[in-house]
Protein backbone atom coordinates (compact mmCIF):
# COMPACT_ATOMS: atom_id res chain seq x y z
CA UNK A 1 0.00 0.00 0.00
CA UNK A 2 1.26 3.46 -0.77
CA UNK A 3 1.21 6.67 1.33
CA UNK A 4 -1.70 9.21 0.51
CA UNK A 5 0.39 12.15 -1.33
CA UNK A 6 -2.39 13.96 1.30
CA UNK A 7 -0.68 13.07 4.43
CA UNK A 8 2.94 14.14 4.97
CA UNK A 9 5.77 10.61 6.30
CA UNK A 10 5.15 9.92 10.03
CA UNK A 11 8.41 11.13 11.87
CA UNK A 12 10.66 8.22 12.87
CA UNK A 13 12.70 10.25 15.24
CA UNK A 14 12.10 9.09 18.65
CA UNK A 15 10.11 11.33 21.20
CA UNK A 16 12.07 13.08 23.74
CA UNK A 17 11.66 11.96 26.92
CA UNK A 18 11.09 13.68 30.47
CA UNK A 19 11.39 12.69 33.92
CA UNK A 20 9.09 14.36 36.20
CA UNK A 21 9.49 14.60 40.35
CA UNK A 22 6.71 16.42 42.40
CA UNK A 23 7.15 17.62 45.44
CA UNK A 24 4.91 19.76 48.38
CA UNK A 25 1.28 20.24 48.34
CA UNK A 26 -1.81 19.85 46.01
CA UNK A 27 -1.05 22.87 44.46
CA UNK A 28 1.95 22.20 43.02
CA UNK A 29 0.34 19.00 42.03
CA UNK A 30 -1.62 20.59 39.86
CA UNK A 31 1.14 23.03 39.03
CA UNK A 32 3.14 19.68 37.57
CA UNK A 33 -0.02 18.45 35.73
CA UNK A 34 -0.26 22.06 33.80
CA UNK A 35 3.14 21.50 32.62
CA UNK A 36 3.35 17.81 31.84
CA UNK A 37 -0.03 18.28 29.83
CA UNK A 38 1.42 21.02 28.26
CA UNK A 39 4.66 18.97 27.22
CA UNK A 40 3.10 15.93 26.18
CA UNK A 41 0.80 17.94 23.68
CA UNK A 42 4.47 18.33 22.31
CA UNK A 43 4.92 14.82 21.62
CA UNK A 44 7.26 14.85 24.78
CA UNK A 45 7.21 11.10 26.58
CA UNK A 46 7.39 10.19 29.90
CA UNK A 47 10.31 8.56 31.48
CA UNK A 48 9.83 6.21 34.30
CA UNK A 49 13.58 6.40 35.11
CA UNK A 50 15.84 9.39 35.88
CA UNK A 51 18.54 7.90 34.10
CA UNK A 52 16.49 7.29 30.84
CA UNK A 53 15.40 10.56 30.31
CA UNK A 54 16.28 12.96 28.21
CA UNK A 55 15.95 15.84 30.73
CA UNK A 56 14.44 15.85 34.52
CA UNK A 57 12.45 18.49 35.92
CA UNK A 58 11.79 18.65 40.15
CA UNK A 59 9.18 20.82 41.21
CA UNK A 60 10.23 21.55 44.59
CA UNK A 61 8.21 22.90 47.98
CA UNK A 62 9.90 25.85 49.80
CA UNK A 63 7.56 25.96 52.88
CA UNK A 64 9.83 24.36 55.63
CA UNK A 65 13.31 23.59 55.81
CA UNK A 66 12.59 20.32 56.06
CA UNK A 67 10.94 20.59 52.57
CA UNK A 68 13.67 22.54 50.88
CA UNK A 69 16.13 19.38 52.55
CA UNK A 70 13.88 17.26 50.79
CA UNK A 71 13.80 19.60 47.76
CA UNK A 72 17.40 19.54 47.46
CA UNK A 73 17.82 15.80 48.29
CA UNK A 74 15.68 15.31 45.19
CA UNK A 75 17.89 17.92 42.73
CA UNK A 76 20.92 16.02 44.10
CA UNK A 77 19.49 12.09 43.17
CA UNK A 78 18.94 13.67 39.57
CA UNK A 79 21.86 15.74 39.17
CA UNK A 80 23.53 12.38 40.33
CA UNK A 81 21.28 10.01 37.74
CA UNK A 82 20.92 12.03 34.58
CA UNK A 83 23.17 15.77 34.88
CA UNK A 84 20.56 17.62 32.83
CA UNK A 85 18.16 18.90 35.48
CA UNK A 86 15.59 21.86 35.47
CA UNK A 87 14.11 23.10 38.82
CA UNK A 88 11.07 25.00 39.76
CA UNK A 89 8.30 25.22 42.03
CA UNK A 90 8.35 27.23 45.76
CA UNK A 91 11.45 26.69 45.74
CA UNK A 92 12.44 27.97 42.59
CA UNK A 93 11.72 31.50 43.89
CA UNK A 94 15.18 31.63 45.94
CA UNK A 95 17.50 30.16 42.80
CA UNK A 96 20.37 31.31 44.75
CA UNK A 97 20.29 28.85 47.68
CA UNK A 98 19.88 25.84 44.55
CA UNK A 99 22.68 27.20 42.75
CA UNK A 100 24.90 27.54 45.56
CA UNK A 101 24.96 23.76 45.61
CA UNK A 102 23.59 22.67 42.07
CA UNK A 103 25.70 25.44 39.76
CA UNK A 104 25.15 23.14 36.76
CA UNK A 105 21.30 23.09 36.05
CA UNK A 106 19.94 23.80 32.97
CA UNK A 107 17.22 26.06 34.77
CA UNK A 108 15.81 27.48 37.86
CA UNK A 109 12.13 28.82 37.65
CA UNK A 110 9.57 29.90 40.59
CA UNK A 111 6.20 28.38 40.90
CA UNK A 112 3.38 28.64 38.53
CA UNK A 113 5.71 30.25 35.84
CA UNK A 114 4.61 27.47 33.18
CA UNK A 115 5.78 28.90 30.09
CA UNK A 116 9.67 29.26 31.92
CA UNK A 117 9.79 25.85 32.47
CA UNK A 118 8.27 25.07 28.66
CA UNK A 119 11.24 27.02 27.33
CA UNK A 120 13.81 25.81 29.37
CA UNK A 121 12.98 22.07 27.95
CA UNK A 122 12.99 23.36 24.40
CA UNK A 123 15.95 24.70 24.97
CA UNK A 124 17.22 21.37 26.51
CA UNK A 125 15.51 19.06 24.22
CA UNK A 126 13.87 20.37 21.04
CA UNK A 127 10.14 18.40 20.95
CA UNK A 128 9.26 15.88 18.10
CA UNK A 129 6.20 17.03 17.42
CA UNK A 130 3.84 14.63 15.12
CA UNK A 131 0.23 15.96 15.29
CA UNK A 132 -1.28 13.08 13.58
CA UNK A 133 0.26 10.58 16.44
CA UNK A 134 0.31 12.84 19.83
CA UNK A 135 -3.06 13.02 21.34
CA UNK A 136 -3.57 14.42 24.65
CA UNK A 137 -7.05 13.53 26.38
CA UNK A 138 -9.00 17.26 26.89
CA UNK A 139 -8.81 16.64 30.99
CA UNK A 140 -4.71 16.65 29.97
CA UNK A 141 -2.48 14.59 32.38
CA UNK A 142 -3.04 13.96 35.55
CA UNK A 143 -0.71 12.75 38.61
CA UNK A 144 -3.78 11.53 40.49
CA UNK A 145 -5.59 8.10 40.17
CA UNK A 146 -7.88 8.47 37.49
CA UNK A 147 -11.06 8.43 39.94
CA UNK A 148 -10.62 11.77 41.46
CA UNK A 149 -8.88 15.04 40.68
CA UNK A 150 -7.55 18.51 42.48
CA UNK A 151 -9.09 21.31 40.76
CA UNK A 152 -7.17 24.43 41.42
CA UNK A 153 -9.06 27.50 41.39
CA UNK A 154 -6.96 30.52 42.34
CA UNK A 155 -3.05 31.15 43.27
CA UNK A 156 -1.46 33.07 45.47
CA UNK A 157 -2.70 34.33 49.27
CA UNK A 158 -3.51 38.11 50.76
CA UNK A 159 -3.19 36.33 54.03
CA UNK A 160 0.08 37.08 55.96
CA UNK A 161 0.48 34.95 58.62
CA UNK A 162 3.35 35.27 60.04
CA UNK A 163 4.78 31.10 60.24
CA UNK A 164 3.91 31.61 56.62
CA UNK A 165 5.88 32.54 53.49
CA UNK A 166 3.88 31.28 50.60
CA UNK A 167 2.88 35.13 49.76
CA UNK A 168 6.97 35.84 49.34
CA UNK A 169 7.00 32.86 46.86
CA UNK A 170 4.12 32.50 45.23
CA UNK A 171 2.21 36.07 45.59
CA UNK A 172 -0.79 37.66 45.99
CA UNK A 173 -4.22 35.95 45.78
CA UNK A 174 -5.22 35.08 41.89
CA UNK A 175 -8.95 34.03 40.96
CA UNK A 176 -9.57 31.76 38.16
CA UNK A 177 -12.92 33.10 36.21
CA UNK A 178 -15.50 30.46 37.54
CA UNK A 179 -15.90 29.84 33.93
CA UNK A 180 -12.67 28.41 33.44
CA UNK A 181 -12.65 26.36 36.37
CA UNK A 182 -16.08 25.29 35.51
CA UNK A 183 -14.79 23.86 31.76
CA UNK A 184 -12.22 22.15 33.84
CA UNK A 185 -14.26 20.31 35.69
CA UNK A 186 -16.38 18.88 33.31
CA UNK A 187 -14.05 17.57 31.16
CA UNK A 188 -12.61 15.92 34.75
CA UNK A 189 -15.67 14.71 35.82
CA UNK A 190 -16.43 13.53 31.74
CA UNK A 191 -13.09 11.71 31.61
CA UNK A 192 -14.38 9.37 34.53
CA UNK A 193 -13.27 11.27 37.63
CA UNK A 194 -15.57 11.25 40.49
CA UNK A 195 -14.23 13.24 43.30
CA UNK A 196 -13.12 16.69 42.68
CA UNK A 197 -11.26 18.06 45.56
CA UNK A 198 -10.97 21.91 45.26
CA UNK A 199 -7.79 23.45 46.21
CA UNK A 200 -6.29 27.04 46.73
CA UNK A 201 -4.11 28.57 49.14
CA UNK A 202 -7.38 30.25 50.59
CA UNK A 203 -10.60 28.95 49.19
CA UNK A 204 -12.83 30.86 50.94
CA UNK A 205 -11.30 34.33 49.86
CA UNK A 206 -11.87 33.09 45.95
CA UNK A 207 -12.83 35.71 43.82
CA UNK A 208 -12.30 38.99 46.45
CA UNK A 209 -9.12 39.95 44.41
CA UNK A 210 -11.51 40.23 40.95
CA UNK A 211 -14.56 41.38 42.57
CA UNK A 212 -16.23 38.17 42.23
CA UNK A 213 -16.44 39.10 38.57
CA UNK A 214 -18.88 37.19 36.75
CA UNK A 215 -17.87 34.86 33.45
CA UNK A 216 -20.00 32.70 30.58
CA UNK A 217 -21.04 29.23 31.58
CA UNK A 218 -23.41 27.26 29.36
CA UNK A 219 -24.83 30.01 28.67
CA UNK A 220 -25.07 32.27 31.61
CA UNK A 221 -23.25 34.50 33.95
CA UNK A 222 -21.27 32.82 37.27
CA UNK A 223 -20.02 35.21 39.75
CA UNK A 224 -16.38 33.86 41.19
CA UNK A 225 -17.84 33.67 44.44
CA UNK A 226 -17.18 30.71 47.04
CA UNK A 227 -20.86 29.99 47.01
CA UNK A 228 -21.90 30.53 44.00
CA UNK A 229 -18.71 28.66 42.39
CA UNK A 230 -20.00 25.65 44.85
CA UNK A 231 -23.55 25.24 44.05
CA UNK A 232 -22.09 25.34 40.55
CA UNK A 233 -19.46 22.25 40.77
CA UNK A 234 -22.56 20.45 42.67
CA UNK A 235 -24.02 20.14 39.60
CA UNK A 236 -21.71 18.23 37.69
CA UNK A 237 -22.63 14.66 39.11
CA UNK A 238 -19.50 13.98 41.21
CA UNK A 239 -18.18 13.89 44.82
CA UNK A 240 -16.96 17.77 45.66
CA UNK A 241 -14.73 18.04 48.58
CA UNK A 242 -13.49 21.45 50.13
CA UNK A 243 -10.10 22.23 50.80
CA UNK A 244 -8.14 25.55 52.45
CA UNK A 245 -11.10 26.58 53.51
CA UNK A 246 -10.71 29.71 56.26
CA UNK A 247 -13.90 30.25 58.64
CA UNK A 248 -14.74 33.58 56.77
CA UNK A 249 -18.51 34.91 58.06
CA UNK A 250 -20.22 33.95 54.08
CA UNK A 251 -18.75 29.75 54.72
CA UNK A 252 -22.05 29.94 56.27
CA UNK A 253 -24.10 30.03 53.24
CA UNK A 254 -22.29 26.55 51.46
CA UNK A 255 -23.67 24.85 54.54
CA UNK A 256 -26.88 24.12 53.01
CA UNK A 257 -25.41 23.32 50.10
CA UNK A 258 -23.57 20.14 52.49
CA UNK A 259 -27.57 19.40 53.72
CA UNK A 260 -29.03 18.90 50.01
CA UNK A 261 -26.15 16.24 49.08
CA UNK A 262 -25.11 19.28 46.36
CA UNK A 263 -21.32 19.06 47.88
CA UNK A 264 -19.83 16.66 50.46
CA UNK A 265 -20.20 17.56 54.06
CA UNK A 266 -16.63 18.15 54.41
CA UNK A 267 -14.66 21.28 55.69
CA UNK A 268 -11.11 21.04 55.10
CA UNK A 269 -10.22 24.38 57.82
CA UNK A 270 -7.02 24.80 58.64
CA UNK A 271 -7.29 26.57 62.33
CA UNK A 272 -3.96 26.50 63.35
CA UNK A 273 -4.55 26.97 67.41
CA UNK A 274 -7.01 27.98 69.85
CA UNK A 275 -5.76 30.29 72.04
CA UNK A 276 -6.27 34.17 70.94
CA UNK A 277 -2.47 34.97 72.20
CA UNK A 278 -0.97 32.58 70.00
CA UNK A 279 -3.63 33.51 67.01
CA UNK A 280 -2.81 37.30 67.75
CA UNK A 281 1.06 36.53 66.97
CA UNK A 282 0.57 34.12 64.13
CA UNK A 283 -1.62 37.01 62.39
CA UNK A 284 -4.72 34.47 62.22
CA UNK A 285 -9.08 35.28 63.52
CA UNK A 286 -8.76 34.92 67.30
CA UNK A 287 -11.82 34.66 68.48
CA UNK A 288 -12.15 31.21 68.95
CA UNK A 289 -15.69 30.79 71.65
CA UNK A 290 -17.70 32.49 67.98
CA UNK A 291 -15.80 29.92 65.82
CA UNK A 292 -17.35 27.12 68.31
CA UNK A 293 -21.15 28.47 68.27
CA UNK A 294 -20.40 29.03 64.25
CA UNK A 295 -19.58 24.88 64.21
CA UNK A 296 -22.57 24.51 66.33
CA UNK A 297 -24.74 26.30 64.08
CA UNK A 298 -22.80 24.41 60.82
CA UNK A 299 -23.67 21.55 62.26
CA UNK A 300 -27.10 21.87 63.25
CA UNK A 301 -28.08 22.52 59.59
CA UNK A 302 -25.61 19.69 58.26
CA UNK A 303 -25.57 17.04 61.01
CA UNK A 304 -23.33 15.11 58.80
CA UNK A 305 -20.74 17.43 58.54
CA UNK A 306 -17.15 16.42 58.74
CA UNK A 307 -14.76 18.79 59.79
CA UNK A 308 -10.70 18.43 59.43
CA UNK A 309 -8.35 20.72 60.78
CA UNK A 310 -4.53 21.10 60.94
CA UNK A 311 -2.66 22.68 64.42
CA UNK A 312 0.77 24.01 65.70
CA UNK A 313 1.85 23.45 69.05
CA UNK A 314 5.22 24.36 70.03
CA UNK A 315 4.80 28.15 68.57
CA UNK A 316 7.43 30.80 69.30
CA UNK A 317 6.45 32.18 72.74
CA UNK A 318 3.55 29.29 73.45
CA UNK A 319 3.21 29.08 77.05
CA UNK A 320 1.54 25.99 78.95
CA UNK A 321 -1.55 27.71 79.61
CA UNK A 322 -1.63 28.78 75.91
CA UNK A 323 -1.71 25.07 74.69
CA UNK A 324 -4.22 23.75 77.71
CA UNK A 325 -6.64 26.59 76.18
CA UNK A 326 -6.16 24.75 72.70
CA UNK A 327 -6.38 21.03 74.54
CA UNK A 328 -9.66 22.70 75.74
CA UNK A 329 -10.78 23.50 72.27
CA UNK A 330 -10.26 20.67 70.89
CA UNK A 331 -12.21 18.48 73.16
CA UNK A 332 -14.79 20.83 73.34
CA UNK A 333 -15.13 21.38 69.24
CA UNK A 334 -15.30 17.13 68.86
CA UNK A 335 -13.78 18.08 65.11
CA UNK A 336 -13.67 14.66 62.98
CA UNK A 337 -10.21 14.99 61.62
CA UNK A 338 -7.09 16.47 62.86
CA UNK A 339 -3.52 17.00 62.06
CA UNK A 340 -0.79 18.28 64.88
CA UNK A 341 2.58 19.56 63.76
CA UNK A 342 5.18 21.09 66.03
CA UNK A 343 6.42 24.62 65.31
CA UNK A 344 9.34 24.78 62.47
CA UNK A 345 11.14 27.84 61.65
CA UNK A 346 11.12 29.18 58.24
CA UNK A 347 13.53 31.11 56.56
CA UNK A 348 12.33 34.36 56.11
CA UNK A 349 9.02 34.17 58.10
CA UNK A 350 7.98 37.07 61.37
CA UNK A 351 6.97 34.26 63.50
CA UNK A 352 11.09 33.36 64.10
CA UNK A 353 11.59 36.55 66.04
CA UNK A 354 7.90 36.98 68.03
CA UNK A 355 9.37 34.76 71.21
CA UNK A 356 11.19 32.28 72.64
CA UNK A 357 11.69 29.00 71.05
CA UNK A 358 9.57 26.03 72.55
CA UNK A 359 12.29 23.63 73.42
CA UNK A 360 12.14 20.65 70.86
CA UNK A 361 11.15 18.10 73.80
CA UNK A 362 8.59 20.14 75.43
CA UNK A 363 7.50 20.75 71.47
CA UNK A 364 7.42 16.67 71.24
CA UNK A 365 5.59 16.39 74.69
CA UNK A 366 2.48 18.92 73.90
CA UNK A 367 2.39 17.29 70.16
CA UNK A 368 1.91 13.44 71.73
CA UNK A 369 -1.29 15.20 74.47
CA UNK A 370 -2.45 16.57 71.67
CA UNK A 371 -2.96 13.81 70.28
CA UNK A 372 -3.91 11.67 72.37
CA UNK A 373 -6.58 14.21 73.70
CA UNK A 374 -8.22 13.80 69.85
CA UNK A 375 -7.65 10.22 69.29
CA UNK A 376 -10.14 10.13 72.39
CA UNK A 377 -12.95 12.76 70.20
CA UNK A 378 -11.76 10.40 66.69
CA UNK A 379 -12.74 7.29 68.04
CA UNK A 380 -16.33 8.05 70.01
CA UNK A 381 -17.33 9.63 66.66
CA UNK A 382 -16.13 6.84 64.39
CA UNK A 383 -17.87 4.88 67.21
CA UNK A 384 -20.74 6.41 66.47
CA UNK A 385 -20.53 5.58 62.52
CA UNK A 386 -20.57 1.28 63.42
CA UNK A 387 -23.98 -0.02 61.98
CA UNK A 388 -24.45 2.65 59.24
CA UNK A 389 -24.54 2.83 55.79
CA UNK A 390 -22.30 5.06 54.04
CA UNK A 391 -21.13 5.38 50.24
CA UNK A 392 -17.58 4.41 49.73
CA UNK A 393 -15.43 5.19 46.90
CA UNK A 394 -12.90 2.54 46.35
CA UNK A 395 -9.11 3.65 46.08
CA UNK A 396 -7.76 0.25 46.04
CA UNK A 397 -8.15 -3.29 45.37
CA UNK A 398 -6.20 -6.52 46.87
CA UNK A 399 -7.47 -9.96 46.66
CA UNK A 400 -11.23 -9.79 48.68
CA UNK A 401 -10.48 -6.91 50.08
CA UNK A 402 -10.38 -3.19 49.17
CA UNK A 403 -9.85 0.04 50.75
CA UNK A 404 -11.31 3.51 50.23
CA UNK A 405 -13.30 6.33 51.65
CA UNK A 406 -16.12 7.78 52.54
CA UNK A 407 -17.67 11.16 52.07
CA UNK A 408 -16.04 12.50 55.75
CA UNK A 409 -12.16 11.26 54.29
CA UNK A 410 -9.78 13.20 51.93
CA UNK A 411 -7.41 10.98 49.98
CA UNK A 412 -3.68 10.64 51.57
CA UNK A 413 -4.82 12.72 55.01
CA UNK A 414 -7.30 11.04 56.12
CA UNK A 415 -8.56 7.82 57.11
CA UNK A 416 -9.76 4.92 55.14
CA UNK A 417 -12.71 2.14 54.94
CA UNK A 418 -11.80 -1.28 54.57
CA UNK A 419 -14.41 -2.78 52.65
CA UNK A 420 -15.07 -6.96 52.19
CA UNK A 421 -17.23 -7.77 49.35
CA UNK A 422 -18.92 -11.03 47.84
CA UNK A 423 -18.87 -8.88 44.35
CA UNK A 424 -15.92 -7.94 42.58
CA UNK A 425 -15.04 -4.19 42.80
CA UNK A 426 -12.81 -2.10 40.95
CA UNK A 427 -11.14 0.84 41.90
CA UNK A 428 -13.45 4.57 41.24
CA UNK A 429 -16.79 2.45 41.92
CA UNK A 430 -18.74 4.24 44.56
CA UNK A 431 -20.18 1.37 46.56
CA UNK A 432 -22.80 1.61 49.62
CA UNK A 433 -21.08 -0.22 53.00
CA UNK A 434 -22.64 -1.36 55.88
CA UNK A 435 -19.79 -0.84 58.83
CA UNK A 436 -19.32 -3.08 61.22
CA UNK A 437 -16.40 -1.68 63.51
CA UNK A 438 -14.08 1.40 63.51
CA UNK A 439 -11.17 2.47 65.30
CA UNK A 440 -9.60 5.90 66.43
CA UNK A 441 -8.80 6.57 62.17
CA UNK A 442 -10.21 3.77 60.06
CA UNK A 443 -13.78 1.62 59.72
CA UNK A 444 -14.28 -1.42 58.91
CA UNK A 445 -17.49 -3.30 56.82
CA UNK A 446 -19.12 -5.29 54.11
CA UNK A 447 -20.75 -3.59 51.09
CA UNK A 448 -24.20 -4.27 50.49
């Protein structure tokens, strides 16, 4: 058979190929998706092995100096593997303290600058680009399993908390339209995903820094508003899950939303601590007594509602009285999920100087009664879950038995359901389970 004269040869030079590490948060998740989607429409390939690659690219997190040791640890296994190395991400935004150790990479970019990173691989590696044979699907590449999804929908933070640096690196708060985001998410949720977790650096404040300026969707106006963005994604036929979301006054109007099954009933609120002298010097809302009848009230429209929250003990100045009053909190809020980290200094962030530092074993000591004091509020409320039936999407899959989560449990933070079954399941069904025991994290049942 001859080639149509129509159609030019098919190119026989191999694709390039990239190796791709992602570091930190969500965010940057999605930050490495963006890119990789936008180098495979090249006709770019993925490598599965540093030393295989053509060029390696490390998207790095800058928040702690534990991160950037981790950050660097990963430059350093790629430098080490492969030589031709481009970095960006957080830490990206303070190239000097990379190059200092890494003086030979091909490129050092801050987060979110896409197009930077894009060049620098051209520059590295030309693409191959064959539009008849490189197809990329419209929800692009994704890092995530294929059954759920982070949907980023701004950048940045106004906040300026002072443990914090993420303004220094990655800037001011920037709204998607609600249009855009909205496009997004249906192709997501039309490629087979069917848990969009929605992520920002503050996803309460979306849409201040445009005026909650309005955009087309199918054929109408939507307002980049929290709510309105919400009742919106509720629409689309999948699992919606809040993330980063601050305890601003209008949080009270997506609580209904939580009631009518629109969006789970599931707060992701980082709180940080309890005690209004500790909230005063991290910069955060310190009134914590209106925060607990606000919960009260949440909860009163939504019984169901789950609500996870991070914490720092060990802050610069925290005295013991300062963590009982977050000890009391805690017990007192009965919050379903909970994170505890001790105090790290950041380069670079106001909190270092505000007091004296918690010694690293008293720091240890207030971390282990803190949790101990929640495993005690985790477990009587898993307790309380033992004889229910709740729908379970299903992460995982290992001989009879699999493991995923239900509507009160992030992916990767918090805890899972292990699920028996007489029926075969595969992972992304959404499966109703009857549980039959829990502990302080995990439950345990049969699906019906």
């Amino acid at each position: 058979m001859t080639a149509s004269p129509l159609l030019p040869p098919a190119s026989t030079k191999p694709a390039p190929k990239i190796s791709f590490v992602s570091l930190g948060c969500p965010k940057a998740l999605v930050d490495s998706e963006r890119i990789l989607t936008h180098l495979r429409a090249e006709g770019y390939e993925l490598a599965r092995r540093h030393d295989g690659a053509d060029v390696v690219i490390v998207n790095t997190c800058g928040f702690l100096d534990s991160a950037k040791a981790e950050s660097l640890s990963a430059i350093g296994e790629a430098m080490a593997e492969n030589g031709r190395v481009i970095v960006t991400g957080c830490m990206g935004a303070q190239p000097d303290e990379i190059r200092e150790k890494y003086p030979n990479l091909l490129a050092v970019t801050g987060p979110q600058a896409y197009e930077s990173v894009v060049a620098a691989v051209h520059e590295a590696v030309p693409p191959a680009h064959d539009p008849f044979l490189d197809l990329v699907p419209p929800q692009g590449v994704k890092l995530t399993p294929r059954h759920y999804a982070y949907l980023k929908i701004s950048e940045g933070c106004n906040n300026r908390c002072t443990f914090c640096i993420i303004p220094s690196l990655r800037g001011d708060l920037v709204s998607r339209p609600a249009g855009d985001v909205l496009r997004e998410a249906e192709k997501l949720v039309k490629a087979g995903v069917k848990e969009l977790l929605v992520v920002s650096q503050d996803t309460s404040a979306y849409g201040v820094d445009i005026r909650y300026a309005p955009s087309p969707w199918q054929g109408r106006e939507v307002r980049a508003k929290f709510y309105d963005l919400s009742a919106e994604l509720g629409e689309l036929g999948a699992w919606v899950r809040m993330h980063y979301v601050y305890p601003y006054p209008h949080v009270d109007d997506v609580i209904p939303l939580m009631a009518e099954g629109k969006i789970l009933p599931y707060l992701d609120m980082p709180l940080q601590h309890a005690s209004p002298s500790v909230l005063k010097r991290m910069r955060r809302p310190g009134n914590q007594e209106k925060q607990l009848e606000r919960i009260r009230r949440w909860r009163e429209i939504c019984p169901d509602l789950a609500i996870r929250s991070t914490f720092i003990v060990g802050f610069p100045g925290e005295t013991e009285a300062e963590f009982e009053e977050l000890l009391a909190w805690i017990k007192e809020a009965r919050l379903e999920r909970v994170g505890c980290f001790t105090y790290e200094p950041v380069k670079g962030a106001t909190a270092n100087e505000l007091g004296d530092a918690v010694p690293p074993e008293v720091q240890a000591d207030r971390k282990r009664r803190f949790m101990e004091a929640q495993q005690v509020v985790s477990a009587r409320l898993q307790k309380a879950r033992v004889g229910k039936r709740l729908p379970v999407i299903i992460d995982s899959v290992a001989g009879g038995v699999a493991k995923g989560r239900s509507k009160y449990d992030a992916p990767e933070i918090d805890g899972n359901v292990h699920v028996t079954s007489r029926r075969p399941l595969r992972v992304g069904d959404i499966v109703t389970v009857k549980i039959e025991r829990a502990d302080a994290y995990d439950l345990y049942g049969s699906a019906v």
